[in-house]
Protein backbone atom coordinates (compact mmCIF):
# COMPACT_ATOMS: atom_id res chain seq x y z
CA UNK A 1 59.65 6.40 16.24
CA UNK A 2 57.09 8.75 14.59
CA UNK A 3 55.18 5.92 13.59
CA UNK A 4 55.17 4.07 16.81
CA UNK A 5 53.71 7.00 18.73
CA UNK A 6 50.94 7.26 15.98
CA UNK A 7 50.11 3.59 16.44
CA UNK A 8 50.22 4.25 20.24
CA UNK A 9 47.84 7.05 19.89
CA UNK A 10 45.62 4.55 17.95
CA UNK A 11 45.45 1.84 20.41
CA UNK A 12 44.94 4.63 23.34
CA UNK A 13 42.24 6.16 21.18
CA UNK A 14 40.63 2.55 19.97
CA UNK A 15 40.34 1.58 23.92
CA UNK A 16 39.03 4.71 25.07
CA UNK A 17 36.06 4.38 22.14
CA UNK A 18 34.98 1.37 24.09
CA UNK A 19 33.86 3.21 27.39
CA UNK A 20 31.00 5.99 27.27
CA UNK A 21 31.89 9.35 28.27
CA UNK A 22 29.62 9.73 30.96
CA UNK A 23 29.54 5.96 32.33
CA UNK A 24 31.03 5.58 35.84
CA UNK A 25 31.69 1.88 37.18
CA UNK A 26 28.57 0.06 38.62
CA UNK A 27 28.22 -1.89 41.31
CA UNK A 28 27.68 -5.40 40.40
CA UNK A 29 25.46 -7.75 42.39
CA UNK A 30 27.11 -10.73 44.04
CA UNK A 31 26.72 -13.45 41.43
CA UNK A 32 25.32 -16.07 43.89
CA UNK A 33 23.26 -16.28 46.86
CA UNK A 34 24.24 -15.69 50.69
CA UNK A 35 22.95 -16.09 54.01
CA UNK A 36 22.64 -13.30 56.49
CA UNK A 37 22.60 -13.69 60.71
CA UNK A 38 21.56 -10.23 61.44
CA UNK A 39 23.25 -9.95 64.90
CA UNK A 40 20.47 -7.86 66.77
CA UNK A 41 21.94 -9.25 70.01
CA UNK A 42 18.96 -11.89 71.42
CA UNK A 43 15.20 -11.15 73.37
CA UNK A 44 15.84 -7.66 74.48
CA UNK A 45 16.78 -6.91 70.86
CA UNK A 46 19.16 -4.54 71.23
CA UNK A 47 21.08 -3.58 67.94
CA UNK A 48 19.95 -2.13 64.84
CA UNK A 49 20.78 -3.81 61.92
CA UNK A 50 21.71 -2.05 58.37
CA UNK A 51 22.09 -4.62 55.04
CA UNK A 52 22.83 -3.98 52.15
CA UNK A 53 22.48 -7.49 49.70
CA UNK A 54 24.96 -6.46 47.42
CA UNK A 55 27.94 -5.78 49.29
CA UNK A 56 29.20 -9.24 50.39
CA UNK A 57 32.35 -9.61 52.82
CA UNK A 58 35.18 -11.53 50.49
CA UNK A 59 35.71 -13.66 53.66
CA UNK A 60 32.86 -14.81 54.91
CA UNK A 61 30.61 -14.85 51.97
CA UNK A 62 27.79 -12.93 54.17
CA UNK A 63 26.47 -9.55 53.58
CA UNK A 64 28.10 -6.62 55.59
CA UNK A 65 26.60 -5.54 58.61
CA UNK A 66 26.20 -1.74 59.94
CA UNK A 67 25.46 -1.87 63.90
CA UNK A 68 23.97 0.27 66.39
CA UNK A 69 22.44 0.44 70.12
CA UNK A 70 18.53 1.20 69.96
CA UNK A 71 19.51 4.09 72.55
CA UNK A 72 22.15 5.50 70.61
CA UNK A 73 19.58 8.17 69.05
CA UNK A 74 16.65 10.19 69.33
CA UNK A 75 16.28 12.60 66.43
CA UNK A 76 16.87 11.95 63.20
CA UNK A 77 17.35 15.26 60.50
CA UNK A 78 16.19 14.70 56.95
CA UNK A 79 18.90 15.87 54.75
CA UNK A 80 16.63 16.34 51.49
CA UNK A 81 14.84 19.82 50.15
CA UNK A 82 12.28 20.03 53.10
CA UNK A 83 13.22 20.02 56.54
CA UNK A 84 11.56 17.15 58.50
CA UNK A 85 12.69 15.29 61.72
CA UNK A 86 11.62 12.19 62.94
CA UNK A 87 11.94 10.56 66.61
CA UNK A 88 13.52 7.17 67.10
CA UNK A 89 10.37 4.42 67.19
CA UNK A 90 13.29 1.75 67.76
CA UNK A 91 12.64 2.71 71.51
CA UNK A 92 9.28 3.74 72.06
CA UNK A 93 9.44 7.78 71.96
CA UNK A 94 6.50 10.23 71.35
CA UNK A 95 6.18 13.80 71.53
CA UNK A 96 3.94 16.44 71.76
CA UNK A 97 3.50 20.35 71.04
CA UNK A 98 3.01 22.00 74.44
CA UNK A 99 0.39 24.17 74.16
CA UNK A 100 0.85 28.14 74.53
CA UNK A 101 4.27 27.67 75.13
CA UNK A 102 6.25 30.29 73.50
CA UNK A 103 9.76 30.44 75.77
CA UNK A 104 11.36 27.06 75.68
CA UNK A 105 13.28 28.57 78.90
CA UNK A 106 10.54 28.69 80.91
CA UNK A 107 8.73 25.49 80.17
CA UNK A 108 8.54 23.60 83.47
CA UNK A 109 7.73 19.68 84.38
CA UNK A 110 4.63 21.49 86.17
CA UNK A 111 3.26 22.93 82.66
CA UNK A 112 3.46 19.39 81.61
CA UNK A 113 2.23 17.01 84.22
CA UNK A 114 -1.44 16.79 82.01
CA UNK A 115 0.55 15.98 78.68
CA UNK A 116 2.81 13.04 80.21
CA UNK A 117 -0.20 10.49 80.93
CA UNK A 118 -1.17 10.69 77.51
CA UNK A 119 2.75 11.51 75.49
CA UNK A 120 2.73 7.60 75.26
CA UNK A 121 2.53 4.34 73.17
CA UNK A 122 0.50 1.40 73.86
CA UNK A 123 -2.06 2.57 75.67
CA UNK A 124 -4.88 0.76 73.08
CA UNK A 125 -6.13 4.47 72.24
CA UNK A 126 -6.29 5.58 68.66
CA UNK A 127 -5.30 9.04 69.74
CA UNK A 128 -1.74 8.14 70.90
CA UNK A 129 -0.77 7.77 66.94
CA UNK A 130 -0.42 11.35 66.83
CA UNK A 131 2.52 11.40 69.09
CA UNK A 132 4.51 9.04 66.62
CA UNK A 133 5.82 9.48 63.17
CA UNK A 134 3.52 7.97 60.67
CA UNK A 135 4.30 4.45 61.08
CA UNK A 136 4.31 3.53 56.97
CA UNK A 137 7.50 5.77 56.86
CA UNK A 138 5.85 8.86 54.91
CA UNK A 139 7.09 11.72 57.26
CA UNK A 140 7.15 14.36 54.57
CA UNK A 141 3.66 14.61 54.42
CA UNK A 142 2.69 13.58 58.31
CA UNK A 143 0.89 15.18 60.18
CA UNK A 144 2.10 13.65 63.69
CA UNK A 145 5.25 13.42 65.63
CA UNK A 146 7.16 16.87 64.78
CA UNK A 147 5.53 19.43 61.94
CA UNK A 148 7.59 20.50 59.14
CA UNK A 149 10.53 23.07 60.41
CA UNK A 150 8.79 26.17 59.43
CA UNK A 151 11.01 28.94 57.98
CA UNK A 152 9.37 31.81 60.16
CA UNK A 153 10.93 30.79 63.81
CA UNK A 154 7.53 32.27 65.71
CA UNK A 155 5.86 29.42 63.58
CA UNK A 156 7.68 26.33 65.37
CA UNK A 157 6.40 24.76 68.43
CA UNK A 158 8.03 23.79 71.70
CA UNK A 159 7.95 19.92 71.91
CA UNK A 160 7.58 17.74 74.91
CA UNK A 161 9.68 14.41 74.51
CA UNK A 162 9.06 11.48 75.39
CA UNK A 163 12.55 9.45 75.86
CA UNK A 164 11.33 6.13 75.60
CA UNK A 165 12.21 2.81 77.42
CA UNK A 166 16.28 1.68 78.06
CA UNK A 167 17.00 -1.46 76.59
CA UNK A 168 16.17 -3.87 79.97
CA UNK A 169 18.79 -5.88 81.36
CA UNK A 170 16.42 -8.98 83.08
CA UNK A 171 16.84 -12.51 81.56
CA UNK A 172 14.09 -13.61 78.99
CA UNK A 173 12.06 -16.92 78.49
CA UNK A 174 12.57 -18.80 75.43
CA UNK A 175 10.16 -17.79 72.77
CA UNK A 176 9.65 -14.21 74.64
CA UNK A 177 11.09 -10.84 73.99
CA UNK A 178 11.56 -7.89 76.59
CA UNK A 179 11.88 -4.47 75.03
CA UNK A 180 11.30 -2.25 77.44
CA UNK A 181 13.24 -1.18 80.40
CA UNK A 182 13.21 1.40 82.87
CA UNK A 183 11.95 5.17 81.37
CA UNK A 184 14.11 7.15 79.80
CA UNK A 185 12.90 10.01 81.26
CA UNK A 186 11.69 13.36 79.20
CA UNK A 187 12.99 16.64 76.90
CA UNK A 188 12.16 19.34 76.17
CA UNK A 189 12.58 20.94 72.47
CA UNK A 190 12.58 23.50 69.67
CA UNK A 191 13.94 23.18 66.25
CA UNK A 192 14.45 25.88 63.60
CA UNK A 193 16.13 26.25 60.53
CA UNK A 194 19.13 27.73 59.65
CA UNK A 195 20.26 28.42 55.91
CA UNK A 196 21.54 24.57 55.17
CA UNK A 197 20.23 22.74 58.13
CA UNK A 198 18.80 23.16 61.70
CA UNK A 199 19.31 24.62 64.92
CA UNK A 200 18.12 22.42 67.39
CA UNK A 201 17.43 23.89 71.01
CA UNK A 202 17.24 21.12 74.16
CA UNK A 203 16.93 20.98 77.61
CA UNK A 204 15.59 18.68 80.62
CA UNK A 205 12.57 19.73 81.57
CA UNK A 206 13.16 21.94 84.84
CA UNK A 207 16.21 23.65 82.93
CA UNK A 208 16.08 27.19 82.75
CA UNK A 209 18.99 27.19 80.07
CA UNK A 210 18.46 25.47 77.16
CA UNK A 211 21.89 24.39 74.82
CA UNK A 212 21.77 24.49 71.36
CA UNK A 213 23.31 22.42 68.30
CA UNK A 214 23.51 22.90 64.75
CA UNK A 215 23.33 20.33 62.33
CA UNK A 216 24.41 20.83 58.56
CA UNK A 217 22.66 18.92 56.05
CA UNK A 218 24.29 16.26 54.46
CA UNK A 219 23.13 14.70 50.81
CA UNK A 220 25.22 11.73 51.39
CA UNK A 221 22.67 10.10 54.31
CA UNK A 222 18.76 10.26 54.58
CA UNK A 223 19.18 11.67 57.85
CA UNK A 224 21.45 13.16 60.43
CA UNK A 225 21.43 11.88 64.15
CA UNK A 226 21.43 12.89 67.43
CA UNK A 227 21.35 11.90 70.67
CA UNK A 228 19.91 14.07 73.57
CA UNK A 229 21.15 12.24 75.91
CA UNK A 230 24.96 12.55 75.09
CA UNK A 231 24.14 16.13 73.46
CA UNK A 232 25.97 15.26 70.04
CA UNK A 233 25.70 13.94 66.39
CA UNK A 234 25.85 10.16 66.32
CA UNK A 235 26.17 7.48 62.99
CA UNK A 236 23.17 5.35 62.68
CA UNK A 237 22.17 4.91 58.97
CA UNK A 238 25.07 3.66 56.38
CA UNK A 239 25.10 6.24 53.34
CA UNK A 240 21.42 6.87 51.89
CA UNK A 241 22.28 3.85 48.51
CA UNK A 242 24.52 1.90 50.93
CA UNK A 243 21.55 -0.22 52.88
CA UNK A 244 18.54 -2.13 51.75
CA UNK A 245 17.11 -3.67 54.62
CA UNK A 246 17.35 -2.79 58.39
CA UNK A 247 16.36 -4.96 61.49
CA UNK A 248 15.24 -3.32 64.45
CA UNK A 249 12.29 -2.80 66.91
CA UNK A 250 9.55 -0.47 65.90
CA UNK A 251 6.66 1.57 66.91
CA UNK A 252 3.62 0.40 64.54
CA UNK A 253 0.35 0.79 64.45
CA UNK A 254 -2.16 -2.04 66.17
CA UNK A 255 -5.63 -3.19 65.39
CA UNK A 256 -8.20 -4.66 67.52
CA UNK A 257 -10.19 -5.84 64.40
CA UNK A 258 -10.94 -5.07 60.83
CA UNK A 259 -10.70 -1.10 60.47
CA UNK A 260 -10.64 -0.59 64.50
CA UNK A 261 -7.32 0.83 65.16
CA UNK A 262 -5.60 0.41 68.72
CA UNK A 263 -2.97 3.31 68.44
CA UNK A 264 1.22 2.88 68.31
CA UNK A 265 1.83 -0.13 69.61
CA UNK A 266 5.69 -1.31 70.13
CA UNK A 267 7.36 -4.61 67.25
CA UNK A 268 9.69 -6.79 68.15
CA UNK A 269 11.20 -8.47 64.77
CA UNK A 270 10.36 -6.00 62.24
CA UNK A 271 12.06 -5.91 59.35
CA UNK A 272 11.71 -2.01 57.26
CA UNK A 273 13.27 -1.41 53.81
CA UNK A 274 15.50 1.71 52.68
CA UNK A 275 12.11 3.73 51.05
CA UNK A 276 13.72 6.71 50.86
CA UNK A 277 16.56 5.28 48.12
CA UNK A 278 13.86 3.41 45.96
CA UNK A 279 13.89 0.10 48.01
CA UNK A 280 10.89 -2.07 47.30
CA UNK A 281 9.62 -5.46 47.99
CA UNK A 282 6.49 -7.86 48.02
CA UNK A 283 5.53 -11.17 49.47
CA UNK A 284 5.17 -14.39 47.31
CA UNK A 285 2.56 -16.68 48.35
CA UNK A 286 3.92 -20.30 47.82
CA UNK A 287 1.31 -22.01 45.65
CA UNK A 288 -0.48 -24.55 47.03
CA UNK A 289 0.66 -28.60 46.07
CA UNK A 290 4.05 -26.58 46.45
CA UNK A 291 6.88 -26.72 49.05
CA UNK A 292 8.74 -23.40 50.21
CA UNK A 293 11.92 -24.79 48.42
CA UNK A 294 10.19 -25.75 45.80
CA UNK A 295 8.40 -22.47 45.12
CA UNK A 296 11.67 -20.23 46.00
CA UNK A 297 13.82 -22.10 44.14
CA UNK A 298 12.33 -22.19 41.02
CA UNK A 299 11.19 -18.61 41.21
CA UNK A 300 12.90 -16.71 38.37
CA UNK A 301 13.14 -12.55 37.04
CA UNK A 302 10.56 -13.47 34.69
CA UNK A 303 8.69 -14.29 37.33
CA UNK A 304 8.09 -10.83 39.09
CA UNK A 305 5.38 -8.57 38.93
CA UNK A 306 5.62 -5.30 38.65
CA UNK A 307 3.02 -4.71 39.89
CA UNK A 308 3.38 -5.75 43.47
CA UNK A 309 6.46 -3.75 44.39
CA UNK A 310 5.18 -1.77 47.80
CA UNK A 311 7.66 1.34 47.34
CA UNK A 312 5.64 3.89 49.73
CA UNK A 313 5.74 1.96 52.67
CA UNK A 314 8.73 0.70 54.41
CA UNK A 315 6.88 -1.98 56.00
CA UNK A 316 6.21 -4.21 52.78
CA UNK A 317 8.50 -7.04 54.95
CA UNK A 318 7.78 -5.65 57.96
CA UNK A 319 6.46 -8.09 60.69
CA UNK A 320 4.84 -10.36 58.13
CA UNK A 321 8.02 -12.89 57.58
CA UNK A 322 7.41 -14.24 61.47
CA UNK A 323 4.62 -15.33 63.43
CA UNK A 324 4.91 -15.27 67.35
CA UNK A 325 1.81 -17.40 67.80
CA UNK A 326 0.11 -20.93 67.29
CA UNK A 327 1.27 -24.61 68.59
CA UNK A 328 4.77 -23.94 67.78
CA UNK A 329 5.38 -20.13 69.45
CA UNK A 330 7.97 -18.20 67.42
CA UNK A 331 9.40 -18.99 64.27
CA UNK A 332 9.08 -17.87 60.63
CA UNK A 333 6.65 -18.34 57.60
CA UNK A 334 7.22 -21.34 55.85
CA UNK A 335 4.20 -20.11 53.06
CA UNK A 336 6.13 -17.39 51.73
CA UNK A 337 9.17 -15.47 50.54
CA UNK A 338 9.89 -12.08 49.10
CA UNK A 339 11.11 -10.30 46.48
CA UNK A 340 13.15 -7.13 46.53
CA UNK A 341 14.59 -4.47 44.23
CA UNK A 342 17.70 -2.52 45.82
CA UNK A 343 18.71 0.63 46.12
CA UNK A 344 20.72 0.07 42.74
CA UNK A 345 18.21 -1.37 41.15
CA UNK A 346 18.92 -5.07 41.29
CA UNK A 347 15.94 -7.91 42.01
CA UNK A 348 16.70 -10.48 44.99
CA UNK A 349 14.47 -13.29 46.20
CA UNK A 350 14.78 -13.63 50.18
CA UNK A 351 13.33 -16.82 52.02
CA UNK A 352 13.44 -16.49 56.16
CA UNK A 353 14.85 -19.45 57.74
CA UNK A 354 14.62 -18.75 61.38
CA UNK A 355 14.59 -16.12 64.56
CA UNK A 356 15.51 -17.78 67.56
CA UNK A 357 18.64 -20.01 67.96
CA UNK A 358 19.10 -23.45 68.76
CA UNK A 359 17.84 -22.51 72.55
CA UNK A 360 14.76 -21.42 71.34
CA UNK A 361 15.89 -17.69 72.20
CA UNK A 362 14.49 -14.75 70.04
CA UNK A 363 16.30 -11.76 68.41
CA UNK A 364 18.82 -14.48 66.21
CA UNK A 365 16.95 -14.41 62.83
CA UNK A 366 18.33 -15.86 59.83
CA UNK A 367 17.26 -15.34 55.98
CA UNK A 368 19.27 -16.42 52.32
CA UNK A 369 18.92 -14.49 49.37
CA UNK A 370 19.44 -14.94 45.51
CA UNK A 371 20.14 -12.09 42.90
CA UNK A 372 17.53 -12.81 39.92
């Protein structure tokens, strides 16, 4: 018996030598390709769509899909060292510091009336970029939308918010998109810190009360949400490694020529990638004498450059895998495909197949994907 335990201990031991000590389990990459249907819901575009390429449902052999209304949010708290909040560019918001304003109580719609011709997006003016977050996804260092969350609570402003547009309801023409429905009406807002978070102060304009809501960081998620409408925490973003690529609508900025910026300007069929968690990615040009498939599928991992990888700007898909113009209206790039690096560090190649459906009806886009 003495013996057997010994040789037990020696097989326990002799396994145990073949793990490191500080190695956890990895997730591994699914071993072949897939094809996604991001369900963002048809022309008015209604969902938000989370993806993350490596986690693959065992049933239908398609990557899992987080879901959420456009509407479901407003405010979104950044849950690293600095304390940063962005507004929801899925439906068109803005805001603006109201000037001299020092008693969020006693802000009134009549103190305002100047600031809500111009607390606006589209308008073709340069100047309206300053009421949205910086539209390549760098909101630590912006200097629009809402300033950092100072730690002296004198030092942060009084906010006038813009809402945004509802998600319309009125029935679309083939090849079109409608994004915008009826206004969403207007906030007002202050946000301070507290010791591991914020303490965000709300009310509709012509309140005299405002309420107040603290949210605790979390290290988990990029951000925490909220809605101002329903006056709670909502889940938007999956967990910060748990997503690669999101479709939604999106507040960009426009040009009217080389260098000659327009202002914020509202995207249907944008595509951003997960920045924050080390996402990357970079168009391929297909060569010319070659095909699409004949470019994509022979593209290989020694292939990639380095090089190329747009990591500081969550745009590098963007709205550059679709064109909405020419003989043929909508429809997707057939001179191109990308290539991505997760969250976890794995390379993907990802060709776009289509965004309408067999009716010719926007807001259904399609893509495949390979792990390299």
């Amino acid at each position: 018996m003495k013996y057997l335990k010994i040789l037990s201990l020696l097989l326990i031991i002799t396994v145990q030598s073949c793990f490191s000590a500080d190695e956890d389990p990895v997730t591994v990459p699914p071993m072949t390709g897939a094809t996604a249907e991001p369900a963002v819901g048809g022309a008015t575009q209604p969902n938000q769509i989370w993806i993350d390429l490596s986690d693959i449902d065992p049933v239908t052999k398609k990557p899992k899909q987080t879901s959420n209304l456009r509407t479901d949010w407003e405010l979104g708290f950044y849950n690293g060292d600095e304390f940063r909040v962005i507004i929801n560019g899925a439906i068109g918001m803005a805001v603006a510091k109201i000037p001299n304003a020092t008693n969020i109580n006693t802000v009134k719609s009549t103190d305002v009336s100047s600031l809500t011709e111009v607390v606006q997006i589209g308008t073709f003016t340069a100047s309206n970029l300053q009421y949205v977050d910086n539209p390549d996804g760098n909101f630590l260092t912006q200097t629009t939308g809402i300033a950092e969350i100072k730690a002296n609570d004198s030092e942060n402003a009084i906010y006038l918010v813009n809402m945004g547009k509802a998600i319309p309801t009125t029935t679309v023409a083939p090849g079109s998109v409608s994004l915008t429905g009826d206004a969403r009406g207007w906030k007002k807002i202050q946000i301070l810190r507290t010791s591991n978070g914020y303490k965000l102060r709300y009310a509709d304009l012509d309140d005299t009360q405002y309420k107040e809501y603290i949210i605790t960081k979390n290290t988990d998620y990029n951000f925490n949400f909220f809605s101002l409408q329903k006056g709670a925490p909502v889940e938007i973003e999956p967990r910060k490694d748990n997503w690669d690529i999101a479709f939604t609508t999106f507040t960009n900025e426009v040009f009217l020529g080389p260098g000659q910026s327009a202002g914020s300007y509202f995207y249907a069929d944008f595509i951003v990638t997960n920045m924050l968690s080390g996402v990357g990615a970079y168009q391929v040009d297909v060569p010319t004498g070659q095909t699409l498939d004949q470019a994509y599928g022979s593209f290989q991992l020694s292939n990639i450059e380095q090089s190329k990888f747009i990591f500081n700007d969550h745009r590098a898909i963007g709205d550059k895998w679709r064109t909405t113009t020419g003989a043929n209206g909508a429809q997707t790039y057939t001179n191109r495909f990308f290539v991505l690096k997760d969250a976890e560090g794995f390379y993907y190649k990802l060709r776009f197949n289509a965004m309408t459906n067999n009716s010719g009806e926007r807001g259904h886009p399609n893509f495949e994907f390979e792990p390299l």
